[in-house]
C-alpha atoms as a PDB file:
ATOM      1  CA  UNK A   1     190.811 135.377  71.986  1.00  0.00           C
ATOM      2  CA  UNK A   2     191.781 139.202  72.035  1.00  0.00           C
ATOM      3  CA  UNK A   3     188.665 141.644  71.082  1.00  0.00           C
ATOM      4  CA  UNK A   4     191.229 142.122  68.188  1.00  0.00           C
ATOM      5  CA  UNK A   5     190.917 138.674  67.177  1.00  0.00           C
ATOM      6  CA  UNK A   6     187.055 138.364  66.823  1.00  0.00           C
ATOM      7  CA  UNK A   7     186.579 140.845  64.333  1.00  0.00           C
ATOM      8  CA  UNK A   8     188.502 138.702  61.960  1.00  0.00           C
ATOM      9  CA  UNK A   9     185.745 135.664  62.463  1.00  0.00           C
ATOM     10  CA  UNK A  10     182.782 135.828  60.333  1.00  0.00           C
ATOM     11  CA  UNK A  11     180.954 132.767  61.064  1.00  0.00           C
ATOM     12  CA  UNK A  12     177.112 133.989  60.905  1.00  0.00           C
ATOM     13  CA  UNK A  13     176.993 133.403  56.663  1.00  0.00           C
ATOM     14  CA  UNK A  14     178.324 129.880  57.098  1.00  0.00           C
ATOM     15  CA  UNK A  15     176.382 128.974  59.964  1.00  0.00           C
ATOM     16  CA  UNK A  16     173.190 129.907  57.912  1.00  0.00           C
ATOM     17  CA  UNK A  17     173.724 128.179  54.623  1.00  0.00           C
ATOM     18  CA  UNK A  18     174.513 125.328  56.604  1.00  0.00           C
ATOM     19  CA  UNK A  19     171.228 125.080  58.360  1.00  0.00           C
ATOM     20  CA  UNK A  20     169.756 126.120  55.230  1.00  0.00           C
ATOM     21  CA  UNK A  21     171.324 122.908  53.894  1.00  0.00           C
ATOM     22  CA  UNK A  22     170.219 120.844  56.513  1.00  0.00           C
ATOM     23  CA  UNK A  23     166.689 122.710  55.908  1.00  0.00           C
ATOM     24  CA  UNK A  24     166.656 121.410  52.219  1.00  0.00           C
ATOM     25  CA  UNK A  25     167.497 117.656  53.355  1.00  0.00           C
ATOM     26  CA  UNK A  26     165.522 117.569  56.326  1.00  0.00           C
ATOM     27  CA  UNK A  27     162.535 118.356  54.163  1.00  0.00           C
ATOM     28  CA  UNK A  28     163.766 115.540  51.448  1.00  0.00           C
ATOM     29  CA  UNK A  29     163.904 113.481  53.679  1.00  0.00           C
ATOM     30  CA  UNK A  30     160.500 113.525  54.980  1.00  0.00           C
ATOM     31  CA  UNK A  31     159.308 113.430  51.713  1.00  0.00           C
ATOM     32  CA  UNK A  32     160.816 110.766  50.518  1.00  0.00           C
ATOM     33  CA  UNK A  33     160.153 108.529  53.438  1.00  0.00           C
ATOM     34  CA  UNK A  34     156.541 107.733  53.236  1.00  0.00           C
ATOM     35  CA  UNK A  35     157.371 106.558  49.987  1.00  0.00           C
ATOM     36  CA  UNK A  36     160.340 104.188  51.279  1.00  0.00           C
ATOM     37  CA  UNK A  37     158.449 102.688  53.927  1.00  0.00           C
ATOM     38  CA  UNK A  38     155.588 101.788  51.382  1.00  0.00           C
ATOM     39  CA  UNK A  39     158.352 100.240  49.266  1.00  0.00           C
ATOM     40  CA  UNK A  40     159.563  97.947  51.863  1.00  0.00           C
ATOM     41  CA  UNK A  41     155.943  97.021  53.593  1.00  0.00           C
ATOM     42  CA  UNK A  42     155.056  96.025  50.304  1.00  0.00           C
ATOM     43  CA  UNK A  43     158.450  94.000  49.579  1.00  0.00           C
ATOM     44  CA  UNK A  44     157.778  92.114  53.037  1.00  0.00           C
ATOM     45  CA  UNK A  45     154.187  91.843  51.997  1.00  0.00           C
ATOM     46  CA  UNK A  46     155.449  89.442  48.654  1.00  0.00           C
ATOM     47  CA  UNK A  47     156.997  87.653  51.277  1.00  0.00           C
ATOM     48  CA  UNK A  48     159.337  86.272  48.543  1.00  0.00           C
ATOM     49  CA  UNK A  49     161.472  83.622  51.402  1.00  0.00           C
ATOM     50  CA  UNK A  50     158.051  81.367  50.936  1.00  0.00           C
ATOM     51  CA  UNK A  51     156.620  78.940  53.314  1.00  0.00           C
ATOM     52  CA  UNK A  52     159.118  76.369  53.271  1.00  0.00           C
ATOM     53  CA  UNK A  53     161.948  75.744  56.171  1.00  0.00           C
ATOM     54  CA  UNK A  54     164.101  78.417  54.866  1.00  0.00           C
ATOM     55  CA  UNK A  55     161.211  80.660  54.276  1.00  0.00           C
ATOM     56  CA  UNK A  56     160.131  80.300  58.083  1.00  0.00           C
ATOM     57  CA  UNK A  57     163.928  80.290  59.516  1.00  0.00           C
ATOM     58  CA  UNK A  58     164.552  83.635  57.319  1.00  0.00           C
ATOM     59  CA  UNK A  59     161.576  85.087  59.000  1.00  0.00           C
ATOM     60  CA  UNK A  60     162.098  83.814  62.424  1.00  0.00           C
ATOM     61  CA  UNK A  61     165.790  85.655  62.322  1.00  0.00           C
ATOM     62  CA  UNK A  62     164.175  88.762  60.071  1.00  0.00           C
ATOM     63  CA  UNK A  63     161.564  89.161  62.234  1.00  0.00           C
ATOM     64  CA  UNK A  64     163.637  89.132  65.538  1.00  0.00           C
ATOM     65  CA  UNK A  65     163.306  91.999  67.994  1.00  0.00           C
ATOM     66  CA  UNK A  66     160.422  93.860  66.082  1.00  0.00           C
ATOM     67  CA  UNK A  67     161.819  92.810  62.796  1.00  0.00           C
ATOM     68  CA  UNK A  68     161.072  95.224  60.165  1.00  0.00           C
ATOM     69  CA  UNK A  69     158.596  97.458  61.691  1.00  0.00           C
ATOM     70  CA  UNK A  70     160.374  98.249  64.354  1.00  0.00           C
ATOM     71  CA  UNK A  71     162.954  99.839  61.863  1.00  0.00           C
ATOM     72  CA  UNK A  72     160.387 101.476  59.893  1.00  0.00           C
ATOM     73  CA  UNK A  73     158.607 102.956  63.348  1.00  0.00           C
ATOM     74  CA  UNK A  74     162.613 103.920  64.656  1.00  0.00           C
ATOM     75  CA  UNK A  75     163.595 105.551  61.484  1.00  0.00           C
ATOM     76  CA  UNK A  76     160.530 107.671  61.190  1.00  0.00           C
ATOM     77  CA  UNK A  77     160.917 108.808  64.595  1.00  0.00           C
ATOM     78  CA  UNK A  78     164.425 109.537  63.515  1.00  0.00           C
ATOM     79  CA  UNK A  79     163.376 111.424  60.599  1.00  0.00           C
ATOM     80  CA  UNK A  80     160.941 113.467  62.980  1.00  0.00           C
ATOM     81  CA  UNK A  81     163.807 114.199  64.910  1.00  0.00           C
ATOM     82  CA  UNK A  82     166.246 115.448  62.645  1.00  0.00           C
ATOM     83  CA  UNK A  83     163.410 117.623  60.832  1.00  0.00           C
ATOM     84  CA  UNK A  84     162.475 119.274  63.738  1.00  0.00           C
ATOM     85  CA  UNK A  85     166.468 119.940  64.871  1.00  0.00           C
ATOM     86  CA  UNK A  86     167.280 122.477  61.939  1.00  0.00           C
ATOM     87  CA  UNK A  87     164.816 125.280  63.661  1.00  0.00           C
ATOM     88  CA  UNK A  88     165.924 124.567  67.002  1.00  0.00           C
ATOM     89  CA  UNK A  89     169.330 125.019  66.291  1.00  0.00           C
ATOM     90  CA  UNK A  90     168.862 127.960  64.243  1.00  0.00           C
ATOM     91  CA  UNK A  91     167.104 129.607  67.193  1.00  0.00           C
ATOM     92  CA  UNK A  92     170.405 128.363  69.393  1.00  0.00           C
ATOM     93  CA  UNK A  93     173.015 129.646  66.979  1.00  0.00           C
ATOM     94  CA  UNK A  94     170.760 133.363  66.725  1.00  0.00           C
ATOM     95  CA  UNK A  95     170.727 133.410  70.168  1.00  0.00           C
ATOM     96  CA  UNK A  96     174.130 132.972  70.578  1.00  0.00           C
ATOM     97  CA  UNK A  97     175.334 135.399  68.007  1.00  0.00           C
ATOM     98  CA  UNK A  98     172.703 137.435  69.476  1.00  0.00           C
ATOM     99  CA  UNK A  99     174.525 137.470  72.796  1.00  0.00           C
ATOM    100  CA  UNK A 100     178.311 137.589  71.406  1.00  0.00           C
ATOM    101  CA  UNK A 101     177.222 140.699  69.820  1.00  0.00           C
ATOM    102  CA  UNK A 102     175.897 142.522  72.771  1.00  0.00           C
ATOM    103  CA  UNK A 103     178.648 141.661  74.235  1.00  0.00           C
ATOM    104  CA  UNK A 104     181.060 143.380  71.892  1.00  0.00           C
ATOM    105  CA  UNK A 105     178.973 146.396  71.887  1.00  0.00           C
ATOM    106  CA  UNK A 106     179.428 146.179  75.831  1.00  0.00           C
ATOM    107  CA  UNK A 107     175.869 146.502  76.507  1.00  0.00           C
ATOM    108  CA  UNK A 108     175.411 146.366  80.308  1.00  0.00           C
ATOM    109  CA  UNK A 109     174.454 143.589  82.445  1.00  0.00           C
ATOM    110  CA  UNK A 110     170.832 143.806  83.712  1.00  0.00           C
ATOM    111  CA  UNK A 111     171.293 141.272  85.902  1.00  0.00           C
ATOM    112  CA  UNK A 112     171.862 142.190  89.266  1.00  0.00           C
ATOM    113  CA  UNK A 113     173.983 139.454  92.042  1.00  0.00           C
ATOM    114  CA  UNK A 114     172.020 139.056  95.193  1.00  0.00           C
END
């Protein structure tokens, strides 16, 4: 890219309604989820398969591997994950913008090589 070139790209307006969009679902998200999880504990709770042979071989395969709770437990920590992402890259893109546009101003390098 020429120095010609990047005045032509405007990318800081786009890059901050997207995280602003990933803001607004990150916090649905969490929100919402307490209330999912509750649906589905209680769900398991009713235990609708029964006690029967089918009941217990549903139960032996749904409960495989953590079964249910291990989803629940993986997608919160999921949902923690992807909540806590939108500042972090926020700070990444700023800081890179940041440094592009010292750069184009030509500010001098402070650094000095041993």
């Amino acid at each position: 890219m020429t120095a010609g070139d990047s005045a032509d790209v405007h990318v800081r307006g786009t890059i901050s309604s997207s995280l602003n969009h990933w803001d607004a679902m990150a916090a649905d998200l969490s929100t919402s989820w307490p209330g999912i999880a509750a649906r589905i504990r209680a769900l398991n709770a009713a235990h609708p398969q029964g006690d029967g042979a089918d009941g217990r071989s549903f139960d032996m395969n749904y409960l495989a591997g953590g079964g249910p709770e291990k989803f629940l437990r993986d997608t919160e920590e999921l949902i923690k994950e992807i909540s806590g992402s939108g500042p972090l890259l926020r700070a990444t893109v700023t800081n890179t913008l940041t440094a592009e546009q010292a750069i184009e101003l030509g500010l001098k390098n402070t650094y000095r090589q041993a």
